[in-house]
C-alpha atoms as a PDB file:
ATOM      1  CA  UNK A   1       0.000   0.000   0.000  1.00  0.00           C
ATOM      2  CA  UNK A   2       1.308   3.827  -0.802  1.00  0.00           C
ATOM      3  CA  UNK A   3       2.286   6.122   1.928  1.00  0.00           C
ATOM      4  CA  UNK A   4      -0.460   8.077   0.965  1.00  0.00           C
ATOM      5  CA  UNK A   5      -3.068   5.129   1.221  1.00  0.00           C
ATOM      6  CA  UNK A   6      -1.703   4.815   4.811  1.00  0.00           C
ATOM      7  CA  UNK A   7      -2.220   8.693   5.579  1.00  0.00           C
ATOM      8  CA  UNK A   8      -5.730   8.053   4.363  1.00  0.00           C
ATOM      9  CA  UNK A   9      -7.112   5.610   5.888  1.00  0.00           C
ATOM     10  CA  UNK A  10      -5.662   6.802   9.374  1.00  0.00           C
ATOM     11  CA  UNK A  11      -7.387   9.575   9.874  1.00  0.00           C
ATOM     12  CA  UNK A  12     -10.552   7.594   8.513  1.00  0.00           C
ATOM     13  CA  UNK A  13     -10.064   5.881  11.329  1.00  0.00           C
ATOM     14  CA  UNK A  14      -9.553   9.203  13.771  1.00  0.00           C
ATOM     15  CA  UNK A  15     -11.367   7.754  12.473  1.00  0.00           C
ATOM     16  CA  UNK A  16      -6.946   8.233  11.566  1.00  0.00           C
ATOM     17  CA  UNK A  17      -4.459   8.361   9.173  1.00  0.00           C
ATOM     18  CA  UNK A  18      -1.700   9.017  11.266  1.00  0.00           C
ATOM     19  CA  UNK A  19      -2.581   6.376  13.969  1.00  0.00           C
ATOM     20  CA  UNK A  20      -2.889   3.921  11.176  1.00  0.00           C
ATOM     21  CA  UNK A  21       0.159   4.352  10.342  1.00  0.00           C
ATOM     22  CA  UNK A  22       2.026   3.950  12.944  1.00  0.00           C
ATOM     23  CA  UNK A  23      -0.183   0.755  13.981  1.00  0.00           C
ATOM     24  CA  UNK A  24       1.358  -0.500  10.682  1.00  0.00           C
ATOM     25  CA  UNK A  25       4.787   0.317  11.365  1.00  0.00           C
ATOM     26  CA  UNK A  26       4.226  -2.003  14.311  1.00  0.00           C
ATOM     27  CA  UNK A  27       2.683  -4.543  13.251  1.00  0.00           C
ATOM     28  CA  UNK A  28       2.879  -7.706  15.490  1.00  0.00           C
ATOM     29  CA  UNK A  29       0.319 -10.640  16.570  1.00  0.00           C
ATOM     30  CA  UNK A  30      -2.242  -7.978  16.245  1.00  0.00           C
ATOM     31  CA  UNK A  31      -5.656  -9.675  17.017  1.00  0.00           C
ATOM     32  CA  UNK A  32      -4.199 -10.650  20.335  1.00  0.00           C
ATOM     33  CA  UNK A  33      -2.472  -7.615  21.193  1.00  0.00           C
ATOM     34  CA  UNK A  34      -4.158  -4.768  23.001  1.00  0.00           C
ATOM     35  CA  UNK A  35      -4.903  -1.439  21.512  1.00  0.00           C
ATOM     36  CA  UNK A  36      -1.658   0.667  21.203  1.00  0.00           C
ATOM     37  CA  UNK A  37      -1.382   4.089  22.524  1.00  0.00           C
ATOM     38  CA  UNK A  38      -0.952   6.937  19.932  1.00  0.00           C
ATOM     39  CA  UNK A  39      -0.202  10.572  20.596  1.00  0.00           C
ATOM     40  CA  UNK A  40       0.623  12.142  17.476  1.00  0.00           C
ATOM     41  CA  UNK A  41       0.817  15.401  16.049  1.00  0.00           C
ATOM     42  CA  UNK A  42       1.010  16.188  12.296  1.00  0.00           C
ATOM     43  CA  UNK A  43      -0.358  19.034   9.591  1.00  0.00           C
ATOM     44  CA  UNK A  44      -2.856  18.396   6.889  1.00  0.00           C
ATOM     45  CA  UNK A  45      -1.471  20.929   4.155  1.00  0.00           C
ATOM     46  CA  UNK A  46      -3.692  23.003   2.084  1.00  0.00           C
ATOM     47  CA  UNK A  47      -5.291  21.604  -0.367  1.00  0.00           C
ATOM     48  CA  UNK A  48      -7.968  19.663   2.035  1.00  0.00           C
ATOM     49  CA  UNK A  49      -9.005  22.998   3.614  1.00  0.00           C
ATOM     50  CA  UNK A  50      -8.032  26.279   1.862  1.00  0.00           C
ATOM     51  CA  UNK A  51      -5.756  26.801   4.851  1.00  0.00           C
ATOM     52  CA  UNK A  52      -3.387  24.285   7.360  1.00  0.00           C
ATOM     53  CA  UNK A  53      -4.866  22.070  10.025  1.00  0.00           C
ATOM     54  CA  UNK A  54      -2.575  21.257  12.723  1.00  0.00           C
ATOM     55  CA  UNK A  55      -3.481  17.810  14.032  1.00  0.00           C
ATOM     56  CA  UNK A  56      -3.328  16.484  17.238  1.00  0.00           C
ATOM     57  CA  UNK A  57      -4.266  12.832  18.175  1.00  0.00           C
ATOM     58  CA  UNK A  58      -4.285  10.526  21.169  1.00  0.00           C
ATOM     59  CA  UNK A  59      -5.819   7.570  21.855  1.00  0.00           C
ATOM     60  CA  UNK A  60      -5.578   4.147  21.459  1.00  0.00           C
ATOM     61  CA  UNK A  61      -5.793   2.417  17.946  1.00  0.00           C
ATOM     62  CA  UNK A  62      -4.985  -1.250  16.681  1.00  0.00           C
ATOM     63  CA  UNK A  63      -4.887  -2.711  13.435  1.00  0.00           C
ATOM     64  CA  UNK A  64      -6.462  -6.371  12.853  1.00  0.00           C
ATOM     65  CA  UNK A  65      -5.399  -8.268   9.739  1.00  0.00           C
ATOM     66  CA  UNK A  66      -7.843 -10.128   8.010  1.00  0.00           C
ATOM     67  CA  UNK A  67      -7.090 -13.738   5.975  1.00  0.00           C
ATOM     68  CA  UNK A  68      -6.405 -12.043   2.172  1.00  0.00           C
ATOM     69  CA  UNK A  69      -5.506  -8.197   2.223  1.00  0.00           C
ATOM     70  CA  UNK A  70      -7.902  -7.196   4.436  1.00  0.00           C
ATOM     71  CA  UNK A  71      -7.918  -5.499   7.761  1.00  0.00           C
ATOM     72  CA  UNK A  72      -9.978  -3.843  10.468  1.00  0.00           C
ATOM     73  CA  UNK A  73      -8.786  -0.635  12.102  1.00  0.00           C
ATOM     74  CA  UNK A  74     -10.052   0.336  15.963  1.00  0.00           C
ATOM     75  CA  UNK A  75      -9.434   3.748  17.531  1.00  0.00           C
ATOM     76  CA  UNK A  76     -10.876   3.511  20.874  1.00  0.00           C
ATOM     77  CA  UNK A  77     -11.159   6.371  22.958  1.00  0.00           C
ATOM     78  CA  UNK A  78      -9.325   8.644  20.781  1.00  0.00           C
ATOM     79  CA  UNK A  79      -9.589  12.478  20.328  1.00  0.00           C
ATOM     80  CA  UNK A  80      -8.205  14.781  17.786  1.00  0.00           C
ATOM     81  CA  UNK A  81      -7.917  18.451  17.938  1.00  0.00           C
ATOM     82  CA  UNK A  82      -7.767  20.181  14.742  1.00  0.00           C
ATOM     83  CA  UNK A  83      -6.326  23.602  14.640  1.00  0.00           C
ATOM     84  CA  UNK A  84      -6.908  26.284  11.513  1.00  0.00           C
ATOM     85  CA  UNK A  85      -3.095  27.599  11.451  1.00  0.00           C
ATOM     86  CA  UNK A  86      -4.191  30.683   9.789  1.00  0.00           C
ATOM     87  CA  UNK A  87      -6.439  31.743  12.224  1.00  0.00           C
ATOM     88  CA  UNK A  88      -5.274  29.783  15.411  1.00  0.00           C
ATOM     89  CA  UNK A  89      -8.123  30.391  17.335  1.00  0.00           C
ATOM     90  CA  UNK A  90     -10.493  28.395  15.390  1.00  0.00           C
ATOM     91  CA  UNK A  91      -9.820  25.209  16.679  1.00  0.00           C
ATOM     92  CA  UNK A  92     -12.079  22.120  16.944  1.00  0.00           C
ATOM     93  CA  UNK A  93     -11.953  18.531  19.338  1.00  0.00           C
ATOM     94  CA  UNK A  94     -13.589  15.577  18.218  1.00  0.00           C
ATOM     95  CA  UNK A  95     -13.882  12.081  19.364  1.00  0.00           C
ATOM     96  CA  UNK A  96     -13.565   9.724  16.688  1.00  0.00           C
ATOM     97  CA  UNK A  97     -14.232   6.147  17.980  1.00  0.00           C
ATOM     98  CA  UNK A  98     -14.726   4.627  14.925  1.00  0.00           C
ATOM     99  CA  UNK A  99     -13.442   1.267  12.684  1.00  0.00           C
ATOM    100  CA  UNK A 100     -11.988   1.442   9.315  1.00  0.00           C
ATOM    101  CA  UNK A 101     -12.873  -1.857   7.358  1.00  0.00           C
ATOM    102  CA  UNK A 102     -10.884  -2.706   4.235  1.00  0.00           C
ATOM    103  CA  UNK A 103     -10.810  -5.318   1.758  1.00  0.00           C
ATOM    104  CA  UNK A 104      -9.383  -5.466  -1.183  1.00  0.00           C
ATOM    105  CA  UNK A 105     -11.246  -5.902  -4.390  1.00  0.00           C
ATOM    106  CA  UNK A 106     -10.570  -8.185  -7.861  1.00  0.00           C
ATOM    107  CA  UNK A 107     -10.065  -4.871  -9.511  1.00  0.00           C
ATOM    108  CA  UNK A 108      -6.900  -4.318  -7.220  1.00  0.00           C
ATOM    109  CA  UNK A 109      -8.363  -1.503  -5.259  1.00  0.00           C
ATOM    110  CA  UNK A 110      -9.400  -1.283  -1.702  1.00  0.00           C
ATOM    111  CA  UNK A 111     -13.031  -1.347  -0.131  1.00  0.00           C
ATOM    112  CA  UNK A 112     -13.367   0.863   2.644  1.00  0.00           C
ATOM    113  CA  UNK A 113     -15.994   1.104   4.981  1.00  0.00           C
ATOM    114  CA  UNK A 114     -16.426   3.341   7.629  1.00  0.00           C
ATOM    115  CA  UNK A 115     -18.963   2.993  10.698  1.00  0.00           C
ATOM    116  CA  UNK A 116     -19.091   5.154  13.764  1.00  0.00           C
ATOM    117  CA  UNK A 117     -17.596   8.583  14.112  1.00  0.00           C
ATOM    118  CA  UNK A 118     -14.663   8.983  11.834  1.00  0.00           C
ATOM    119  CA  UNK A 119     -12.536  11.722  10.562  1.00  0.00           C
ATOM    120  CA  UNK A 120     -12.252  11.615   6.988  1.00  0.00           C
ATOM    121  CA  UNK A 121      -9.943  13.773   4.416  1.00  0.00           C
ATOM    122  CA  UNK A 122      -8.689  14.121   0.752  1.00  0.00           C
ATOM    123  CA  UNK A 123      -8.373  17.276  -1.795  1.00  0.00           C
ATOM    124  CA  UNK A 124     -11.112  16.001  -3.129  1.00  0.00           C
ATOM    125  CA  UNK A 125     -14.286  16.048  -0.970  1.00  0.00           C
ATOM    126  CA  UNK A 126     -12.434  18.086   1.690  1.00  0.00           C
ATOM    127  CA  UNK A 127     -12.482  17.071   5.465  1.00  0.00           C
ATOM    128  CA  UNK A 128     -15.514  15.461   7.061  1.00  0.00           C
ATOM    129  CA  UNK A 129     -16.600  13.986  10.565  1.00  0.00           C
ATOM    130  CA  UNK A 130     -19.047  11.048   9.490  1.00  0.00           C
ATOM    131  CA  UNK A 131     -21.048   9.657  11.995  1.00  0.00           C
ATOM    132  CA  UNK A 132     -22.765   6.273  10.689  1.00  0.00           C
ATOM    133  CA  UNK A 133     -22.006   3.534   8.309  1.00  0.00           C
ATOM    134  CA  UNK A 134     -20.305   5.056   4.825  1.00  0.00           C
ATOM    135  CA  UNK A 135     -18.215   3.614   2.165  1.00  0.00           C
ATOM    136  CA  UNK A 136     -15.056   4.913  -0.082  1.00  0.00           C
ATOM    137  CA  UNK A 137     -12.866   3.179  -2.508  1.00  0.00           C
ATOM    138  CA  UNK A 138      -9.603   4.046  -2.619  1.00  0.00           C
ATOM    139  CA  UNK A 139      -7.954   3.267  -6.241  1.00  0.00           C
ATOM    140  CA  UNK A 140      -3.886   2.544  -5.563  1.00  0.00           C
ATOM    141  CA  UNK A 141      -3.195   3.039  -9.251  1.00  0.00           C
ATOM    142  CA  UNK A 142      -4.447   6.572  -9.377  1.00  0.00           C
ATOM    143  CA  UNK A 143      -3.943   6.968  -5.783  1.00  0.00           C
ATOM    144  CA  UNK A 144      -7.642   8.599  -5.451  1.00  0.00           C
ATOM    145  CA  UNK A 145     -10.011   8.207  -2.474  1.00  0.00           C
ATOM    146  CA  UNK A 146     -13.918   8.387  -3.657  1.00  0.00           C
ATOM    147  CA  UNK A 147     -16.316  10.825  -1.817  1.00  0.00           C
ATOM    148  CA  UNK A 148     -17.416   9.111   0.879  1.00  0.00           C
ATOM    149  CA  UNK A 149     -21.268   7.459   0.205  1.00  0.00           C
ATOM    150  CA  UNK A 150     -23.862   5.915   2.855  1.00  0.00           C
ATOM    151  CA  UNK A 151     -26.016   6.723   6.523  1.00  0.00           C
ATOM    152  CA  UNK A 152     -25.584   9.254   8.748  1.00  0.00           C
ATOM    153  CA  UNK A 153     -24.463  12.306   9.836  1.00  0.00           C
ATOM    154  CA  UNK A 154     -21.782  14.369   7.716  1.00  0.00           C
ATOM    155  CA  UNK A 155     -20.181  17.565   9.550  1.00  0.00           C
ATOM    156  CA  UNK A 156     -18.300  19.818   7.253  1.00  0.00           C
ATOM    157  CA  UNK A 157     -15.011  20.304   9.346  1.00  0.00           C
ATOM    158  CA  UNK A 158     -13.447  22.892   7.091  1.00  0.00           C
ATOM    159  CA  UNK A 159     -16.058  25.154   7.000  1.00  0.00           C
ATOM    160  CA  UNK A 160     -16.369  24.831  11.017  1.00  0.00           C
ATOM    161  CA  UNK A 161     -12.732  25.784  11.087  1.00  0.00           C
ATOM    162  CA  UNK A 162     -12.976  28.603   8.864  1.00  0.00           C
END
């Protein structure tokens, strides 16, 4: 999977990009290990919003490989505050407790579906907190991420951090 892929679906699963990746990076016996701590801090570039987010994350995440090239991604308990870094008093704390559920499809790209509350990004749709069930696919040729489609609630986090 591309670095980017791994960005992606981490902050899905902050839903978490970053989380993810590091839960990668570490990969051991992960369906019996416990959640791993993660306290992160990174910035989503413009491009997603029209200005820099700083991101900060803690939490607990794990990563749960799946027979195939599949996995599920947990995030219990974790919270990200996103920071505008033009305009650093518009700031924003969410709780994104939700699983990231990938598998991969015969076309070669992935299957992603999202349930709970999840922190989703990409120049192309933006940056959204989904609450509910939605799905993306992400295509590793192009590497594009699809809008994300399904139930629930959408929040608009750019615009709330305007």
């Amino acid at each position: 999977m591309s670095v980017t892929l791994h960005r992606t679906l981490m902050v899905c699963v902050l839903a978490g990009v970053f989380a993810l990746a590091v839960a990668l990076m570490a990969a051991r016996d992960a369906s019996a290990a416990p959640p791993e701590p993660v306290d992160d801090t990174f910035t989503i570039e413009e491009g997603v919003c029209d200005f820099p987010v700083l991101a900060e994350v803690s939490g607990k995440t794990k990563l749960i490989e799946l027979p195939g090239e599949g996995f599920i991604a947990t995030s219990p308990g974790v919270r990200i505050t996103l920071t505008n870094q033009d305009q650093p008093t518009h700031q924003l704390t969410y709780v994104i407790t939700g699983a990231l559920h990938a598998t991969e499809l015969g076309s070669g790209d992935l299957l992603l579906v999202v349930t709970g509350r999840n922190l989703l990004f990409d120049p192309s749709f933006g940056m959204l907190l989904t609450i509910g069930r939605f799905t993306q696919v992400f295509d590793e040729q192009t590497e594009t991420l699809t809008p994300p489609k399904g139930k629930g609630r959408v929040i608009d986090v750019c615009d709330r951090l305007a």
